[in-house]
N, C-alpha and C. Protein backbone atom coordinates (compact mmCIF):
# COMPACT_ATOMS: atom_id res chain seq x y z
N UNK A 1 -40.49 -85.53 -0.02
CA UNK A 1 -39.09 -85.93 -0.03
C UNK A 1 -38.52 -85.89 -1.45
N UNK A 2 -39.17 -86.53 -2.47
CA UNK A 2 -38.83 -86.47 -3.60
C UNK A 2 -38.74 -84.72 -3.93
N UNK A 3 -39.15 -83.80 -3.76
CA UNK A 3 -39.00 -82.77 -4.23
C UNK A 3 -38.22 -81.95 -3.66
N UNK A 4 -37.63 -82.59 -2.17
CA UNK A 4 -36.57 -82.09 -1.97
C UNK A 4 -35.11 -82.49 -2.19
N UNK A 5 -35.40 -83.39 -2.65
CA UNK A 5 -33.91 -84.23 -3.16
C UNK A 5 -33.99 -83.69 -4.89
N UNK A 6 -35.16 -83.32 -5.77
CA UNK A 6 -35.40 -82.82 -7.18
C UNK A 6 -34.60 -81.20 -6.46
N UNK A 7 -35.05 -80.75 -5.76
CA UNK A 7 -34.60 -79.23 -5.70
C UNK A 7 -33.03 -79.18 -4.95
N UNK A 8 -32.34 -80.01 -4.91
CA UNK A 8 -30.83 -79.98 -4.51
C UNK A 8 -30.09 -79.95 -6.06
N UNK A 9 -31.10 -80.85 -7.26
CA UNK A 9 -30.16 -81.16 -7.92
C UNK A 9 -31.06 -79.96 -9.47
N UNK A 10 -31.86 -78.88 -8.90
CA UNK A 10 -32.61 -78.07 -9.82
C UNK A 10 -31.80 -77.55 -11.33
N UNK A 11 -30.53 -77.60 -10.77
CA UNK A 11 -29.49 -76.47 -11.85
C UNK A 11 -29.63 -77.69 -12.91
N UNK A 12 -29.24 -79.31 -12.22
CA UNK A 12 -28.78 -79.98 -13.09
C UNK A 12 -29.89 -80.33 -14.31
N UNK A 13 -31.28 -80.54 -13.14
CA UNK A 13 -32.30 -81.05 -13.58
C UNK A 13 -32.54 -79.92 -15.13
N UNK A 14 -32.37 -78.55 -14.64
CA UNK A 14 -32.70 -77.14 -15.77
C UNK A 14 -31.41 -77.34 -16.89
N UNK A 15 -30.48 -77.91 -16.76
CA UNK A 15 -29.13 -78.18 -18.04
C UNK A 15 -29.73 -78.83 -18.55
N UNK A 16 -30.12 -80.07 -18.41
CA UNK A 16 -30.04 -81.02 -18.85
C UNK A 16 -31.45 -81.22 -19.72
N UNK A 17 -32.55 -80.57 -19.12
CA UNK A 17 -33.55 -80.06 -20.28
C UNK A 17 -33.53 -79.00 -21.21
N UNK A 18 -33.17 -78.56 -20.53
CA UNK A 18 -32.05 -77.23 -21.85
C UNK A 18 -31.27 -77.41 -23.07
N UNK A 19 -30.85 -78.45 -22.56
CA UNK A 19 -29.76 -78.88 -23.76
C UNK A 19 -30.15 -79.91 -24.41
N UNK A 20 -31.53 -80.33 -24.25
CA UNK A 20 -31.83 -81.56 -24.95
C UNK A 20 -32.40 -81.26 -25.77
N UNK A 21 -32.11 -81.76 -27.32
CA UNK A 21 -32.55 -81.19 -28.76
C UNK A 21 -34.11 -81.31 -28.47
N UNK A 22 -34.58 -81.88 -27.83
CA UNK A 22 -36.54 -81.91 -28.26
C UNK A 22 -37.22 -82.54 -26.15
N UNK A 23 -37.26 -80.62 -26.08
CA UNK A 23 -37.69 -80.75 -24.78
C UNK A 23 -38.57 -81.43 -24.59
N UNK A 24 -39.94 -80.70 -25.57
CA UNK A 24 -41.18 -81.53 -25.20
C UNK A 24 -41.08 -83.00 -24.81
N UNK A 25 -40.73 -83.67 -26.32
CA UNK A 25 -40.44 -85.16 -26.15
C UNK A 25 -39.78 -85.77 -24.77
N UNK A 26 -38.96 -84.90 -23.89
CA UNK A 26 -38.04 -85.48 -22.89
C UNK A 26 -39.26 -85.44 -21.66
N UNK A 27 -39.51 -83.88 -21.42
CA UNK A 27 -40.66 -83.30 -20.53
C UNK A 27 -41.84 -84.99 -20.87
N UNK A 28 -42.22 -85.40 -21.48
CA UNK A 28 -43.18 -86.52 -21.81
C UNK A 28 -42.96 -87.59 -21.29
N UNK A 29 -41.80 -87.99 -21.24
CA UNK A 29 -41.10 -89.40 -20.74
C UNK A 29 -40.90 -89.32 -19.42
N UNK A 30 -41.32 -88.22 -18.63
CA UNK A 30 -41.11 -87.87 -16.91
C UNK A 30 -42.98 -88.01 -16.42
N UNK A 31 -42.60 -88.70 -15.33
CA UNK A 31 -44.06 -89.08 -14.46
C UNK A 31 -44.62 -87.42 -14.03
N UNK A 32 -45.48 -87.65 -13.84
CA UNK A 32 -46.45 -86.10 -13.85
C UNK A 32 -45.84 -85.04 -12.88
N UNK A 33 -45.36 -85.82 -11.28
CA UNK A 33 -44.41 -85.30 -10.69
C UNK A 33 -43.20 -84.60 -11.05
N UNK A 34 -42.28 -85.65 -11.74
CA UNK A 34 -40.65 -85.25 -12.26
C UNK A 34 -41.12 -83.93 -13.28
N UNK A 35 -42.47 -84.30 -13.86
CA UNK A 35 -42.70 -83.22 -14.97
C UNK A 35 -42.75 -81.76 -14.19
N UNK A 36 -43.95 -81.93 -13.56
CA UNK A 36 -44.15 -80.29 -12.46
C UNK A 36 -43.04 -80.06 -12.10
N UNK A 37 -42.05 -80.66 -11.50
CA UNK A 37 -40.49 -80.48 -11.49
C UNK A 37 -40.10 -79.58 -11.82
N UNK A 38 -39.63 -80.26 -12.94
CA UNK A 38 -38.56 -80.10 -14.55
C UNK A 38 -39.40 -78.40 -14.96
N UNK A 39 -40.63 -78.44 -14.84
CA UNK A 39 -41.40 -77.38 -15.69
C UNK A 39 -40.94 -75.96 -14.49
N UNK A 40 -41.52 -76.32 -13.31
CA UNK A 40 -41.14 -75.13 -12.10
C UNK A 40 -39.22 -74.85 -12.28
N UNK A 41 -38.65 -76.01 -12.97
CA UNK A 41 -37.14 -75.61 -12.94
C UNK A 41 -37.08 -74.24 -13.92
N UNK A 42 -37.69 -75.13 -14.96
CA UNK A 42 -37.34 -73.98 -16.08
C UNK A 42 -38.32 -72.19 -15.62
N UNK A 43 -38.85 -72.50 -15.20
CA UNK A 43 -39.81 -71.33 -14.70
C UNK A 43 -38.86 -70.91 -13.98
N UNK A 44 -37.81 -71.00 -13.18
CA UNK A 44 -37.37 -70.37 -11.79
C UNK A 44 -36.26 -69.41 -12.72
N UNK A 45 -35.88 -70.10 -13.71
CA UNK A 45 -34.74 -69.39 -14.49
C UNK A 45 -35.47 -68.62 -15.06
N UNK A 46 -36.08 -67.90 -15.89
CA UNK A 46 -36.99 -66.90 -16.31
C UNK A 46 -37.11 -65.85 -15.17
């Protein structure tokens, strides 16, 4: 469920790590889940 409610909001989830001056550091502060996330977001854009 959680990853289908993460993949409604993918574009936002991929801005918003995008634009943050120090990905790594942000990517770190997300539970291992939100991380695989956030990481498959940025992968989908590539």
């Amino acid at each position: 469920m959680t990853v289908a409610i993460m993949s409604d909001n993918i574009d936002a989830v991929r801005r918003i790590i995008q634009e943050s001056e120090n990905q790594e550091r942000l990517l770190d502060t997300l539970s291992p889940v939100q991380r695989t996330v956030a990481e498959e977001a940025l992968r989908v854009e590539e």
